[in-house]
Protein backbone atom coordinates (compact mmCIF):
# COMPACT_ATOMS: atom_id res chain seq x y z
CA UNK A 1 42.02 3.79 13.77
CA UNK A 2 43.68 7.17 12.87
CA UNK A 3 42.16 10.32 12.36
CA UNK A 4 41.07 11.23 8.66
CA UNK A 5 41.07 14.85 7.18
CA UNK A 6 37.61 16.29 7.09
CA UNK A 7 36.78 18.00 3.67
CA UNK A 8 35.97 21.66 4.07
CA UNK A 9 33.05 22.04 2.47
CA UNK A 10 29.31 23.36 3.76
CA UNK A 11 27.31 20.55 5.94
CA UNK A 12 24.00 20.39 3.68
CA UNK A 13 22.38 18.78 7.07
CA UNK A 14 21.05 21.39 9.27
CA UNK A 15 21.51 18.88 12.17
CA UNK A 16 24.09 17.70 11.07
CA UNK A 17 25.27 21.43 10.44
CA UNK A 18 24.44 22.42 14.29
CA UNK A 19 25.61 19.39 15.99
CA UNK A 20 29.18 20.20 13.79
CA UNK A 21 28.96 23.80 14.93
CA UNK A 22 28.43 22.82 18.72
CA UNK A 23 31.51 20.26 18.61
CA UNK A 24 33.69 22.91 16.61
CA UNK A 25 32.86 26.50 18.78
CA UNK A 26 33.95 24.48 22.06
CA UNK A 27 37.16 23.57 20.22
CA UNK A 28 37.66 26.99 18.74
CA UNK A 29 36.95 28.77 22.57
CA UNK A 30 39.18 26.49 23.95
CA UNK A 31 42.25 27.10 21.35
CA UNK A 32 41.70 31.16 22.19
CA UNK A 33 41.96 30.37 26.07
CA UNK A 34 45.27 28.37 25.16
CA UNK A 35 46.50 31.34 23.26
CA UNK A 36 45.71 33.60 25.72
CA UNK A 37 47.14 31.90 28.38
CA UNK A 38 50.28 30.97 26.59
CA UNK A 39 51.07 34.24 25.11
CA UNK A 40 49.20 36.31 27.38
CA UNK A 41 46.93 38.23 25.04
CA UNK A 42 43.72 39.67 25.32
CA UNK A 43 41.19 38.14 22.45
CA UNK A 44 37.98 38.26 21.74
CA UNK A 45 35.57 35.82 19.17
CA UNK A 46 32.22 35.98 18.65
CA UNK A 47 30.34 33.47 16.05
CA UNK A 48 26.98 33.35 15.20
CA UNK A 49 25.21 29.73 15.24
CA UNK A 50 23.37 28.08 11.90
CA UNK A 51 20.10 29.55 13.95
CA UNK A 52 21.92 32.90 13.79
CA UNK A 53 22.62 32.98 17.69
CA UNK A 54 25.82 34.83 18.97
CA UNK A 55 28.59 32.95 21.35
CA UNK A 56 31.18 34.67 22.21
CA UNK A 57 34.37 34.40 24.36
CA UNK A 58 36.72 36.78 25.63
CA UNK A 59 40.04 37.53 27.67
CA UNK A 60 40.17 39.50 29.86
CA UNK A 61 36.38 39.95 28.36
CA UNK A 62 34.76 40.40 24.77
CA UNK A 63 33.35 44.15 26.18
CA UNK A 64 37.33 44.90 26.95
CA UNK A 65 38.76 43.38 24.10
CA UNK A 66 35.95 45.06 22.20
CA UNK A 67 36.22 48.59 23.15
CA UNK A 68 39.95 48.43 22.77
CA UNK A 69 40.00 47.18 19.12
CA UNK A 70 36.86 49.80 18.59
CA UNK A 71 39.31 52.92 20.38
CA UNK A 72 42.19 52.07 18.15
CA UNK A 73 40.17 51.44 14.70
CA UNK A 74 38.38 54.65 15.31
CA UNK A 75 41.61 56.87 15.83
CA UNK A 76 42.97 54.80 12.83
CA UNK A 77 39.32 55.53 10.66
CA UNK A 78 39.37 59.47 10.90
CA UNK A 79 43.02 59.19 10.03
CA UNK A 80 42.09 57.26 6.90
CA UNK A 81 38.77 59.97 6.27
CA UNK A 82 40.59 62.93 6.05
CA UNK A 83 43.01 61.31 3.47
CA UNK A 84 40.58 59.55 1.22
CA UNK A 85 37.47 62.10 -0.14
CA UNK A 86 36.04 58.52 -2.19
CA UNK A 87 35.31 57.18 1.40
CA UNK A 88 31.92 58.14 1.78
CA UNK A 89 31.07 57.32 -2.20
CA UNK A 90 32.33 53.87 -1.70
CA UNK A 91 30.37 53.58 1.39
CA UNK A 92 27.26 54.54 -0.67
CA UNK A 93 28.21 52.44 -3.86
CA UNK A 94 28.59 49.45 -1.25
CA UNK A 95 25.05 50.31 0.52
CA UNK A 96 23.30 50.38 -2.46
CA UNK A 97 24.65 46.90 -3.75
CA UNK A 98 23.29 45.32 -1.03
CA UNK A 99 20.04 46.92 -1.27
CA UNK A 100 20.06 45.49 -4.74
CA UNK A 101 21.06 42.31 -3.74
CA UNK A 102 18.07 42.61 -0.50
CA UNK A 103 15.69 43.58 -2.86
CA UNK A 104 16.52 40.94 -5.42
CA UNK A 105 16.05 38.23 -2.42
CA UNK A 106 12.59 39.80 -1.82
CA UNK A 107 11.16 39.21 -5.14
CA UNK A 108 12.67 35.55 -5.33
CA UNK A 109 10.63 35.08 -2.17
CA UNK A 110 7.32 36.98 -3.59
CA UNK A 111 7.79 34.73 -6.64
CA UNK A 112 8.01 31.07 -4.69
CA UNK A 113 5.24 32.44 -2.34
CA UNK A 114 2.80 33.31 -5.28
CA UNK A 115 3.66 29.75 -6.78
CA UNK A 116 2.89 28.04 -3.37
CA UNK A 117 -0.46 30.20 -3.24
CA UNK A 118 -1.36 28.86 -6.67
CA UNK A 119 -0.62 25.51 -5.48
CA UNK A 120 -2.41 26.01 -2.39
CA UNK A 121 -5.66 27.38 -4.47
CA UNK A 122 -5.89 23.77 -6.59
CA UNK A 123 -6.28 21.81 -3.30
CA UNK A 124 -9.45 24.06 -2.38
CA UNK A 125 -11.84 21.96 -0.88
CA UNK A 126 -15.35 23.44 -1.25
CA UNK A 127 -18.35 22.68 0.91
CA UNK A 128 -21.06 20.60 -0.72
CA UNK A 129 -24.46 22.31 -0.98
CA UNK A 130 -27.86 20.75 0.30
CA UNK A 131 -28.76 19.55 -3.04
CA UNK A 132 -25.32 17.54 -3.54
CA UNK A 133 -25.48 15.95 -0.01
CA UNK A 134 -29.25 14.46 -0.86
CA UNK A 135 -27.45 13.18 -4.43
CA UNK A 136 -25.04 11.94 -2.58
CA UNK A 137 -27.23 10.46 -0.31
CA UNK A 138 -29.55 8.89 -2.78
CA UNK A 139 -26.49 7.29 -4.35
CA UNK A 140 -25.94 5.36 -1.27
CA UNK A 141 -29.16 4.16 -0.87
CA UNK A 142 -29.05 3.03 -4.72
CA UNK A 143 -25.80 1.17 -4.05
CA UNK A 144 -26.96 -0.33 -0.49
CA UNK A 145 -29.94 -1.76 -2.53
CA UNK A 146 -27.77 -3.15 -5.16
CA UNK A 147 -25.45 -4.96 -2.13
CA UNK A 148 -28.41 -6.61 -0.70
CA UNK A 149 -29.80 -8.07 -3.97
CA UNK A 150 -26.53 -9.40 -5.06
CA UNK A 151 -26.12 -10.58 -1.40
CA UNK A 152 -29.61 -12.20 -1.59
CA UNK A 153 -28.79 -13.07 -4.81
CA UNK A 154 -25.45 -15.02 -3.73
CA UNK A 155 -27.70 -16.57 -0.90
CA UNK A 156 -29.65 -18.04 -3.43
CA UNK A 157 -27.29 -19.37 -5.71
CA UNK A 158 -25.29 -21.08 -2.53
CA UNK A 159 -29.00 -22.42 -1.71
CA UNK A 160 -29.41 -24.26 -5.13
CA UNK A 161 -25.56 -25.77 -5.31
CA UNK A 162 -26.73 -27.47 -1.85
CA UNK A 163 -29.35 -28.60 -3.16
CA UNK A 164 -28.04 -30.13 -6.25
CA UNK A 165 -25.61 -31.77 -4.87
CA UNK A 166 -27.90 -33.29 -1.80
CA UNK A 167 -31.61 -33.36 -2.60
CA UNK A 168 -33.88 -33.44 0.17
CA UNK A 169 -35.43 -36.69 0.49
CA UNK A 170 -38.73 -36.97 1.76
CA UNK A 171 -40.24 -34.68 -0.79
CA UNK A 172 -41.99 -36.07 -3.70
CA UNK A 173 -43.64 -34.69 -6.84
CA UNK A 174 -47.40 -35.13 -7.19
CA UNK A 175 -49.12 -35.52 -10.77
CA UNK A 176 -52.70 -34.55 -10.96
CA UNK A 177 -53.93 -37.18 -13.08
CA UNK A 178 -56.46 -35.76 -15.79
């Protein structure tokens, strides 16, 4: 049985989703050592997990390989500031669209948590008062009484079917004579 290509789309299964991350970082870590080793650079990944936890791996070490890339994009980024004045606007422009886009996930949240609050207020259970536990109450006793005379009742009706099939012998009628 051969391998078959994997479609790459998003797991919907969270497990399913984790246990596929797991599996697929240790592959990933391993291909950087190979690289590293083979071609003798230094690299650095880090991922974050489904859960949002950080792994990371490194050679010589993700703090070297870190602070190198960070030293070289800095000396590269003041370069870039002093010949582009829109910087700083497009910084701004870019803040504020994800503040839109934060704030527009906050009311999408307020809105399902209002809806589950409604929901939650229909399934109110209220405690009885005095006066409903004694109604209550005398509707058992009501329907207890009922259960014993149609018990009794049964009783009676098995009693007679006995009886008419097999009549006691022994017993005989009297006549008063006049």
């Amino acid at each position: 049985m051969g391998r078959r290509k994997i479609e790459i789309v998003m797991v919907k299964n969270p497990n399913t989703r984790q246990v596929t991350f797991s599996k697929r970082r240790t592959g990933l870590f391993k291909k950087a050592n190979e690289l590293s080793i083979l071609c003798g650079v230094e690299i650095a990944i880090v991922v974050f997990s489904p859960g949002n936890k950080p792994y990371s791996f490194g050679h010589p070490s993700v703090d070297v390989v870190a602070a190198k890339f960070l030293q070289q994009e800095s000396d590269s980024n003041d370069d870039a500031q002093e010949n582009n004045p829109f910087n700083e606007a497009a910084q701004i422009h870019t803040l504020n669209q994800q503040l839109c886009d934060v704030q527009a996930q906050i009311r999408e949240e307020e809105k399902k948590g209002a809806k589950l609050d409604e929901g939650l207020e229909q399934y109110q259970v209220t405690q009885p008062s005095q006066s409903q536990y004694k109604e209550l109450q005398d509707s058992f006793l009501k329907l207890q009484c009922r259960v014993k005379d149609c018990l009794d009742a049964i009783e009676v009706s098995e009693c007679m079917m006995l009886l008419r099939q097999e009549p006691v012998v022994g017993i005989t009628r009297r006549r008063r004579k006049n």
